[in-house]
C-alpha atoms as a PDB file:
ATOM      1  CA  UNK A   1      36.000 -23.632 -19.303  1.00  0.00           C
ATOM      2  CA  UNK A   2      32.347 -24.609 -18.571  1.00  0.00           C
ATOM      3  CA  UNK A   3      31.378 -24.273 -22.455  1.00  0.00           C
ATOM      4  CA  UNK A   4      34.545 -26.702 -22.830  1.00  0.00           C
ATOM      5  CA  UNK A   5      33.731 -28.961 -20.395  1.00  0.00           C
ATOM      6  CA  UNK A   6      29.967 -28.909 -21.816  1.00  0.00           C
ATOM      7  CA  UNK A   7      31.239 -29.697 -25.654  1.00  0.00           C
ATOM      8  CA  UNK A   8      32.785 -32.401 -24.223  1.00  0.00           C
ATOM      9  CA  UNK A   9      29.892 -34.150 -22.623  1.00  0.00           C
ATOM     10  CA  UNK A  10      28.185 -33.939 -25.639  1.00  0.00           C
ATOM     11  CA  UNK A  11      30.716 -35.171 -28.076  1.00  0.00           C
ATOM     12  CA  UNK A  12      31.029 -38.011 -25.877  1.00  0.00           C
ATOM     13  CA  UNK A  13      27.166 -38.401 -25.926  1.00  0.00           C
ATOM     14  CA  UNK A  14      27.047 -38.207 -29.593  1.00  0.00           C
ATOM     15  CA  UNK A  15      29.966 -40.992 -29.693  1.00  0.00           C
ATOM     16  CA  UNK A  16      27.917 -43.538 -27.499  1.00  0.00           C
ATOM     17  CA  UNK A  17      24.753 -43.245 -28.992  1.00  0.00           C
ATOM     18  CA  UNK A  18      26.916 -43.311 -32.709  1.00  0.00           C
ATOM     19  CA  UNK A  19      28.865 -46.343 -31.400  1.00  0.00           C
ATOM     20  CA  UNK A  20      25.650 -48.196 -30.156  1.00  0.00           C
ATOM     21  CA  UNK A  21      24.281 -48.051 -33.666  1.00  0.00           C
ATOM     22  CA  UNK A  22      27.336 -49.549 -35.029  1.00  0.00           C
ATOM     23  CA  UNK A  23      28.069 -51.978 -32.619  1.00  0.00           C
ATOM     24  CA  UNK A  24      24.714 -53.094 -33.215  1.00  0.00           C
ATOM     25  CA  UNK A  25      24.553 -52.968 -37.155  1.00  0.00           C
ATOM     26  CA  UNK A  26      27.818 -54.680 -37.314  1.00  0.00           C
ATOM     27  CA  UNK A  27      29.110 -56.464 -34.153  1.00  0.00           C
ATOM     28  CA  UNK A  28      31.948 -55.557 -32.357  1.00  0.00           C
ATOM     29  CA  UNK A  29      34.384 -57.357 -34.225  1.00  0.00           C
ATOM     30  CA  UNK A  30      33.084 -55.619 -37.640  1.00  0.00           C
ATOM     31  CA  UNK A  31      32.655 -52.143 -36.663  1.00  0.00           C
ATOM     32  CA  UNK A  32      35.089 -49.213 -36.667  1.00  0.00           C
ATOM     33  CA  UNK A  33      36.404 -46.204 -35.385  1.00  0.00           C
ATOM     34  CA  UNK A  34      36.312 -44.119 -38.312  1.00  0.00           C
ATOM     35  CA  UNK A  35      32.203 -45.192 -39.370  1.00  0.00           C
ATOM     36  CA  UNK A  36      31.448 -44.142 -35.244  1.00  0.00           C
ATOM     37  CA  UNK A  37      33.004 -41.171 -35.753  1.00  0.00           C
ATOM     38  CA  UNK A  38      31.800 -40.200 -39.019  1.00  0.00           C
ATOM     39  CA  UNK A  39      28.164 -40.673 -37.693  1.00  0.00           C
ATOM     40  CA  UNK A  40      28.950 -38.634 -34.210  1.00  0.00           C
ATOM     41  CA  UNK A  41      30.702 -35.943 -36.286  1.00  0.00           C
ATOM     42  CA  UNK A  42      33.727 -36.277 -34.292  1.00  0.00           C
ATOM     43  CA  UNK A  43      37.476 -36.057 -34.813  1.00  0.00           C
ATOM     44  CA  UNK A  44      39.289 -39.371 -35.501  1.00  0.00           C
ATOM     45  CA  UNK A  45      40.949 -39.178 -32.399  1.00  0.00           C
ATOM     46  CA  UNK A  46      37.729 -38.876 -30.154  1.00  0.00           C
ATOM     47  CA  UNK A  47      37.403 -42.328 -29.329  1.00  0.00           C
ATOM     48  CA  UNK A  48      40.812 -42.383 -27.507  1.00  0.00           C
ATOM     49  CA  UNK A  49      40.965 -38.972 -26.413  1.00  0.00           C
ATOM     50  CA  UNK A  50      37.308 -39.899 -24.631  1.00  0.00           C
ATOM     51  CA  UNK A  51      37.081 -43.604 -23.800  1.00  0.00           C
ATOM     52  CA  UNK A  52      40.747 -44.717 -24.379  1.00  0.00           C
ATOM     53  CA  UNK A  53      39.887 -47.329 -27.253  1.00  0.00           C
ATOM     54  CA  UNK A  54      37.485 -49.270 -28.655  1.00  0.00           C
ATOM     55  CA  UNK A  55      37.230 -51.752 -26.359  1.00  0.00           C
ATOM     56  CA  UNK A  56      36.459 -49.154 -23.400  1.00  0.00           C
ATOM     57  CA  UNK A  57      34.091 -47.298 -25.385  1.00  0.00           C
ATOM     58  CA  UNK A  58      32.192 -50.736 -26.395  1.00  0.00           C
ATOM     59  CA  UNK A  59      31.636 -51.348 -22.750  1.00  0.00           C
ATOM     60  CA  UNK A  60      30.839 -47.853 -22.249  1.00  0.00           C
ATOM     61  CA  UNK A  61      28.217 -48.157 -24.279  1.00  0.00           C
ATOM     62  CA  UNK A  62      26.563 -51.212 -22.841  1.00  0.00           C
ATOM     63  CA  UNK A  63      26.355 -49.846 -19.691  1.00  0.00           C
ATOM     64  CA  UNK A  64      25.115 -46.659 -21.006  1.00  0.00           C
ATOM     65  CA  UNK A  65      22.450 -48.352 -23.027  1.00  0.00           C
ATOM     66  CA  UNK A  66      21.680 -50.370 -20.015  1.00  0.00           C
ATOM     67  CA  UNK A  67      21.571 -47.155 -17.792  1.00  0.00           C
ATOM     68  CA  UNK A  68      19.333 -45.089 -20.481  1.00  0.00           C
ATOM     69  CA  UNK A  69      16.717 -47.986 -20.662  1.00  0.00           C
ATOM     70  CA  UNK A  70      16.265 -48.442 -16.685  1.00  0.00           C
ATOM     71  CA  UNK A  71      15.847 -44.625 -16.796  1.00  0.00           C
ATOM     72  CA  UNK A  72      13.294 -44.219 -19.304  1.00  0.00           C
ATOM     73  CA  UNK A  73      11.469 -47.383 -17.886  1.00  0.00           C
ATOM     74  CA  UNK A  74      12.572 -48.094 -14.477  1.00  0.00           C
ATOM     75  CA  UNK A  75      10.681 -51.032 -12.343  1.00  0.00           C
ATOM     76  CA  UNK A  76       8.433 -49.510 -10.308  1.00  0.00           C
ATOM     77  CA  UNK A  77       6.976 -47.563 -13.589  1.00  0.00           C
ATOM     78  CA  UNK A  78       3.693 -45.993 -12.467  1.00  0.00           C
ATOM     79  CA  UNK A  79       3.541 -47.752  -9.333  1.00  0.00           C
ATOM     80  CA  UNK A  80       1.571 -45.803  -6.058  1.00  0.00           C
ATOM     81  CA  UNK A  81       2.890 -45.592  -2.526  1.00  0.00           C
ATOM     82  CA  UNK A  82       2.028 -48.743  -1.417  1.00  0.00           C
ATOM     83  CA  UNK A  83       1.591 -51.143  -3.848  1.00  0.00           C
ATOM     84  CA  UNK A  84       0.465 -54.688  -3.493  1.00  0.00           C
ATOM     85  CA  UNK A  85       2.866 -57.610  -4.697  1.00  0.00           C
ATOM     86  CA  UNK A  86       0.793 -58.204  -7.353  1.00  0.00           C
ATOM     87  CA  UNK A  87       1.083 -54.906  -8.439  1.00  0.00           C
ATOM     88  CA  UNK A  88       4.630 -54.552  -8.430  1.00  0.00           C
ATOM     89  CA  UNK A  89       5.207 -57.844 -10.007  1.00  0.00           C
ATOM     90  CA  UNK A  90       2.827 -56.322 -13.290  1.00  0.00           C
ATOM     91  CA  UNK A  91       4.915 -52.983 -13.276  1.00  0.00           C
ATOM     92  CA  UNK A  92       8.324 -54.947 -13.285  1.00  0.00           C
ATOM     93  CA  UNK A  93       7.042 -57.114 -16.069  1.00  0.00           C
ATOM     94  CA  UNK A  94       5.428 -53.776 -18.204  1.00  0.00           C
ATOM     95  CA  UNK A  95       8.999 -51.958 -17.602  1.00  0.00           C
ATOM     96  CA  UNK A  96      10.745 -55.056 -18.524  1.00  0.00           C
ATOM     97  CA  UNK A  97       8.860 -55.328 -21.807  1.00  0.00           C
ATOM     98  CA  UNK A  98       8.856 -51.566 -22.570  1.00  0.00           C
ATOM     99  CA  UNK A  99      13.203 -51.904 -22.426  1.00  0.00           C
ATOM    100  CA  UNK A 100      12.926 -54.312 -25.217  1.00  0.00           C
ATOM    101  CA  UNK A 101       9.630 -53.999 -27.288  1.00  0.00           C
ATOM    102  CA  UNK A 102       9.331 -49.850 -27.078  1.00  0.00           C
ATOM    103  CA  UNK A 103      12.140 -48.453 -28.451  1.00  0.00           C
ATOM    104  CA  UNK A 104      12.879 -45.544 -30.970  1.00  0.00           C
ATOM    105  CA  UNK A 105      14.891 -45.423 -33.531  1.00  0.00           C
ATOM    106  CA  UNK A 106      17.602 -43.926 -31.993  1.00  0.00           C
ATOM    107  CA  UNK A 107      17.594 -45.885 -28.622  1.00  0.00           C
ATOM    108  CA  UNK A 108      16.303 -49.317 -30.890  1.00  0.00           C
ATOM    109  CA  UNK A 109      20.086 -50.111 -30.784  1.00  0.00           C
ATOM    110  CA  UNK A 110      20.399 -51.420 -27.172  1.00  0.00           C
ATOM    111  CA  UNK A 111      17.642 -54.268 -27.480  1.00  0.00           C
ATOM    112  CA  UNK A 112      19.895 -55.537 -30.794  1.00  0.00           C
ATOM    113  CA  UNK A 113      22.977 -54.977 -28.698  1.00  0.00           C
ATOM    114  CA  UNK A 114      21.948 -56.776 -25.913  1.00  0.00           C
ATOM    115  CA  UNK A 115      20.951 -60.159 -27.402  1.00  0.00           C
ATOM    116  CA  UNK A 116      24.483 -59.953 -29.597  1.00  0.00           C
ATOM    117  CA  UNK A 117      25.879 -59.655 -25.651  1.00  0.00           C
ATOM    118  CA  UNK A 118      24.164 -62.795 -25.248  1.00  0.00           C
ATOM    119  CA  UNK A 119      24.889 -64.649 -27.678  1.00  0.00           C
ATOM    120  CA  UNK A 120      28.928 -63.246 -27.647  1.00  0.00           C
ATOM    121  CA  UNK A 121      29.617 -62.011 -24.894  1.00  0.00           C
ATOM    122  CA  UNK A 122      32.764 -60.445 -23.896  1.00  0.00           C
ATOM    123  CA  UNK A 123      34.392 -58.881 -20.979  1.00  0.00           C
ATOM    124  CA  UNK A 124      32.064 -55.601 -21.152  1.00  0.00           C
ATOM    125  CA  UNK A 125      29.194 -58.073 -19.772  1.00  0.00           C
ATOM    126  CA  UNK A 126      30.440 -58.551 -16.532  1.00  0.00           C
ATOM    127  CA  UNK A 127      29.941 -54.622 -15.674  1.00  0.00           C
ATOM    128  CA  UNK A 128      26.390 -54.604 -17.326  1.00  0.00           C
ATOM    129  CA  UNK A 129      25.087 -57.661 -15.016  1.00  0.00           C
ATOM    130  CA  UNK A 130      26.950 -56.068 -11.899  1.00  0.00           C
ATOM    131  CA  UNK A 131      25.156 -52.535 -12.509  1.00  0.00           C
ATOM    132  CA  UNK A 132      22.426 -53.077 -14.437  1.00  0.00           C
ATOM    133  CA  UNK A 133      20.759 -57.013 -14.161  1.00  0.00           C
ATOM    134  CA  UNK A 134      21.920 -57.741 -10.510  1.00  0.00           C
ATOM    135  CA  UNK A 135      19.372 -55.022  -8.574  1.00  0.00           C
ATOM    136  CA  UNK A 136      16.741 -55.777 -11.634  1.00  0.00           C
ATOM    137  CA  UNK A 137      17.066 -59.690 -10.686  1.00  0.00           C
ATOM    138  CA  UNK A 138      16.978 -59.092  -6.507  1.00  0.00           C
ATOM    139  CA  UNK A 139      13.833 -56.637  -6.817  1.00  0.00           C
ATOM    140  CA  UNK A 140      12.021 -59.375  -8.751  1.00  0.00           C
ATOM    141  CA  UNK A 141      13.364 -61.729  -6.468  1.00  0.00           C
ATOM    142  CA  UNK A 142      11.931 -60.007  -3.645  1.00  0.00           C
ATOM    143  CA  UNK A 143       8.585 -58.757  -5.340  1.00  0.00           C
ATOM    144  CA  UNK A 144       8.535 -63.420  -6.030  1.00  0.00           C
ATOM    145  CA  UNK A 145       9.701 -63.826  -2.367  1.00  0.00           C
ATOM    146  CA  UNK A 146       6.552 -61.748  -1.199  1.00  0.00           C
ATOM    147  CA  UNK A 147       4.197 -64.130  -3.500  1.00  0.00           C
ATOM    148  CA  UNK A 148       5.290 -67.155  -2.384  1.00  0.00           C
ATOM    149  CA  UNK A 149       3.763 -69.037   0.051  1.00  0.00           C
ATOM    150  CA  UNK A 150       4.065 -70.570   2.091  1.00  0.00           C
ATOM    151  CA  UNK A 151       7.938 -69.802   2.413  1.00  0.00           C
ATOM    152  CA  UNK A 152      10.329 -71.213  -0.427  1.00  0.00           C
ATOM    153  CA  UNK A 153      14.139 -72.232  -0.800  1.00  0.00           C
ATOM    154  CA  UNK A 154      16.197 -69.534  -3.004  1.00  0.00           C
ATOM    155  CA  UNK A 155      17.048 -71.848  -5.530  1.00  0.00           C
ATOM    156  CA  UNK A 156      12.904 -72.081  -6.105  1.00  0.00           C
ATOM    157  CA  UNK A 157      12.625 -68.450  -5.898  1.00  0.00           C
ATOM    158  CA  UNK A 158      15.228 -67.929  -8.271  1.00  0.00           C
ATOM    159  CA  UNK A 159      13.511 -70.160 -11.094  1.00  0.00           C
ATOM    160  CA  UNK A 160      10.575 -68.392 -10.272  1.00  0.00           C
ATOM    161  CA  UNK A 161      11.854 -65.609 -11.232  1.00  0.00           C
ATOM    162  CA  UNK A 162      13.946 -66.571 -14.263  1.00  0.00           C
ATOM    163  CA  UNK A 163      10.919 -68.447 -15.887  1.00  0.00           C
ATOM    164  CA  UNK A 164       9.194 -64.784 -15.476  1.00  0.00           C
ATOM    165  CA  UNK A 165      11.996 -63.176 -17.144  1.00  0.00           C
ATOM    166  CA  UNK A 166      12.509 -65.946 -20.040  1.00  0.00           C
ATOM    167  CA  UNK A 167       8.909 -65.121 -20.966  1.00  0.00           C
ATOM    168  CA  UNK A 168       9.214 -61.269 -21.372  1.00  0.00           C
ATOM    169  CA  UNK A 169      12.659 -61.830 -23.359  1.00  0.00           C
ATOM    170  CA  UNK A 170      10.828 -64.692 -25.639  1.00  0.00           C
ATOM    171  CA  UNK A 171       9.345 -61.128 -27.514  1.00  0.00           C
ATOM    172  CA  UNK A 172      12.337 -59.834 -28.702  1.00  0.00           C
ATOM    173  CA  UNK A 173      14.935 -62.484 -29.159  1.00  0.00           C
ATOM    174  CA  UNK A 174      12.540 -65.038 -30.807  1.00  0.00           C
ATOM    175  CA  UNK A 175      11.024 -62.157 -32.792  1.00  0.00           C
ATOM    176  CA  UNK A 176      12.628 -63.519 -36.189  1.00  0.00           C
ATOM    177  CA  UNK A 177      11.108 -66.937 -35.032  1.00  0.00           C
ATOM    178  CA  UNK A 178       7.636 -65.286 -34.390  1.00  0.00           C
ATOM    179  CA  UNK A 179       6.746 -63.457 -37.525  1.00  0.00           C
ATOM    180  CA  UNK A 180       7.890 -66.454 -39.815  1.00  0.00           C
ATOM    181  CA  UNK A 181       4.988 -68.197 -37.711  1.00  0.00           C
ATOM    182  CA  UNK A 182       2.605 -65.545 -36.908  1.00  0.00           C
ATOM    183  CA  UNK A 183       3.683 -62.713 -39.280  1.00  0.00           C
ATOM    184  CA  UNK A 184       4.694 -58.956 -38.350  1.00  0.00           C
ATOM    185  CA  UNK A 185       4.926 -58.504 -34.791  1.00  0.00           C
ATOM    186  CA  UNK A 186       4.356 -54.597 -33.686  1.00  0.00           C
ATOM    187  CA  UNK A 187       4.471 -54.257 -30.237  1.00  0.00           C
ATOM    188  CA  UNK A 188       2.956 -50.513 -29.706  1.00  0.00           C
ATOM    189  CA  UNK A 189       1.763 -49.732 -26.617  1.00  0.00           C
ATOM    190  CA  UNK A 190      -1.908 -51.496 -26.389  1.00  0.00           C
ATOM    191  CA  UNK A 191      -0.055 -54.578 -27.360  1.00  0.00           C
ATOM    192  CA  UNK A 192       2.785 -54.189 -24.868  1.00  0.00           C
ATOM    193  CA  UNK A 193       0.009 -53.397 -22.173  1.00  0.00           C
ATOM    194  CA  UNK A 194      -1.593 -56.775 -23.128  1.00  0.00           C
ATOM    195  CA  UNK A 195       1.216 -58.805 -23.200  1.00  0.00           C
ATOM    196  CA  UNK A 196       2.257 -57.841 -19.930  1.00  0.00           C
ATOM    197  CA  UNK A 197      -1.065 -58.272 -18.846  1.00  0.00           C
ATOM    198  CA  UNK A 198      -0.892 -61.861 -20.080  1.00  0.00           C
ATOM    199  CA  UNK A 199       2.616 -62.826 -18.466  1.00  0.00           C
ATOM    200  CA  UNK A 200       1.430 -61.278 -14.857  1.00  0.00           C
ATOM    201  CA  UNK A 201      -1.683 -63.295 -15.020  1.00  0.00           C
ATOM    202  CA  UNK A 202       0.404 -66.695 -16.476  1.00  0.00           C
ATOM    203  CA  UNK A 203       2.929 -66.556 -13.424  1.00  0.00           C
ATOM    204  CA  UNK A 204       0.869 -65.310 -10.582  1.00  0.00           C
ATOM    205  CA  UNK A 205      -1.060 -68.662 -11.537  1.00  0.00           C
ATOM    206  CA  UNK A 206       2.059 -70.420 -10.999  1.00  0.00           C
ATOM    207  CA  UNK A 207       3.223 -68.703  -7.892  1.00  0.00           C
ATOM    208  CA  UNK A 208      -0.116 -69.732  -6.363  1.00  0.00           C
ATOM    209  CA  UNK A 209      -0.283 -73.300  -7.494  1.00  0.00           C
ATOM    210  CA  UNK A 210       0.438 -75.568  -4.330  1.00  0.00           C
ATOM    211  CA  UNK A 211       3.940 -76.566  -4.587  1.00  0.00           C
ATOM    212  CA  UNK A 212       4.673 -80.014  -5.631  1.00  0.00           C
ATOM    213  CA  UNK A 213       5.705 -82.935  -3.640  1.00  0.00           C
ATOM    214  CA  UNK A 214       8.844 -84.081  -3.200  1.00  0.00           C
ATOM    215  CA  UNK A 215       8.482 -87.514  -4.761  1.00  0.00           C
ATOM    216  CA  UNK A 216       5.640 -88.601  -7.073  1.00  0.00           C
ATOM    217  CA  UNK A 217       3.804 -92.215  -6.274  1.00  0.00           C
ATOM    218  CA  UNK A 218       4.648 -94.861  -9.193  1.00  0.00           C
ATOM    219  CA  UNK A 219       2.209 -96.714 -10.564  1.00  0.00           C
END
């Protein structure tokens, strides 16, 4: 029963991490049972017998992806006991990166996946934001809540916190856009450690800056 119950896991393992590729080669629309199974080695029949469908197994997938890359990079990467603000703000931002930029080939699929999500999404998204963004988006929140000063509204803190995040997605989703202007991007890990360098520095600046007045004098 246990070696049973331990095929099973990994069939369904190998028809995630199968499905993710294909899903992310092809689109959801596009891809098919038969090419997910043919790459996971798995019966026909695996996809219902496992996830009930297509549809179920493409949100099982995002969430898995979603779940693998918080995992192997979660926000408080390398972080001591008691880290400063600052610090946790850089370790978010390096974790953040590392989801997107530092990827193998067989986990490369969830980056692609994710900005087809956001460009389509479907129903699966709803689950991925309520497991996987929400808690990212309150800990930065909080880390942004702890840098501010003096004391600002949540709708500030939010856009705080969104312009931090548009910057660390502007490497992967505008990568197409990049190297037709700056030529092959290869983000290994001295470059990753830079460019979260850079976007720590860029909005701690702004965090400090004195907030700006409510109205502005006309000339």
């Amino acid at each position: 029963m246990a070696a049973t119950a331990h095929q099973h896991e990994t069939t369904k393992r190998r028809l995630l991490e199968a499905a993710g590729q294909v899903f992310a080669e092809r689109g959801f629309e596009h891809a098919t049972v038969r090419e997910i199974c043919r790459r996971a080695e798995a019966n026909l029949a695996s996809v219902n017998y496992h996830f009930g469908g297509k549809d179920a197994l493409y949100a099982e997938v995002l969430a898995y992806g979603g779940q693998q890359a918080v995992d192997a990079f979660p926000p408080d990467l390398g972080l001591g006991a008691t880290p400063s603000a600052e610090e946790q703000l850089h370790a978010f931002i390096y974790s953040f990166l590392c989801r997107f930029l530092k990827t193998d080939q067989r986990t490369s699929w969830y980056a692609t996946l994710c900005a087809r999500e956001l460009i389509v999404p479907t129903k699966a998204l709803d689950r991925v934001v309520r497991q996987i963004i929400q808690p990212l988006a309150e800990r930065l929140q909080a880390i942004v809540r702890q840098l501010l000063k003096p004391r600002r509204s949540n709708g500030e803190i939010r856009q705080h916190a969104l312009s931090i995040v548009g910057q660390c997605l502007l490497y992967h989703h505008s990568r197409a856009v990049l190297e037709r202007l700056y030529g092959p991007q290869r983000y290994d890990e001295a470059h990753i450690q830079r460019l979260a360098d850079h976007i720590t520095r860029f909005s701690l600046a702004a965090l400090r800056a004195r907030p700006a007045t409510k109205e502005r004098s006309t000339s």
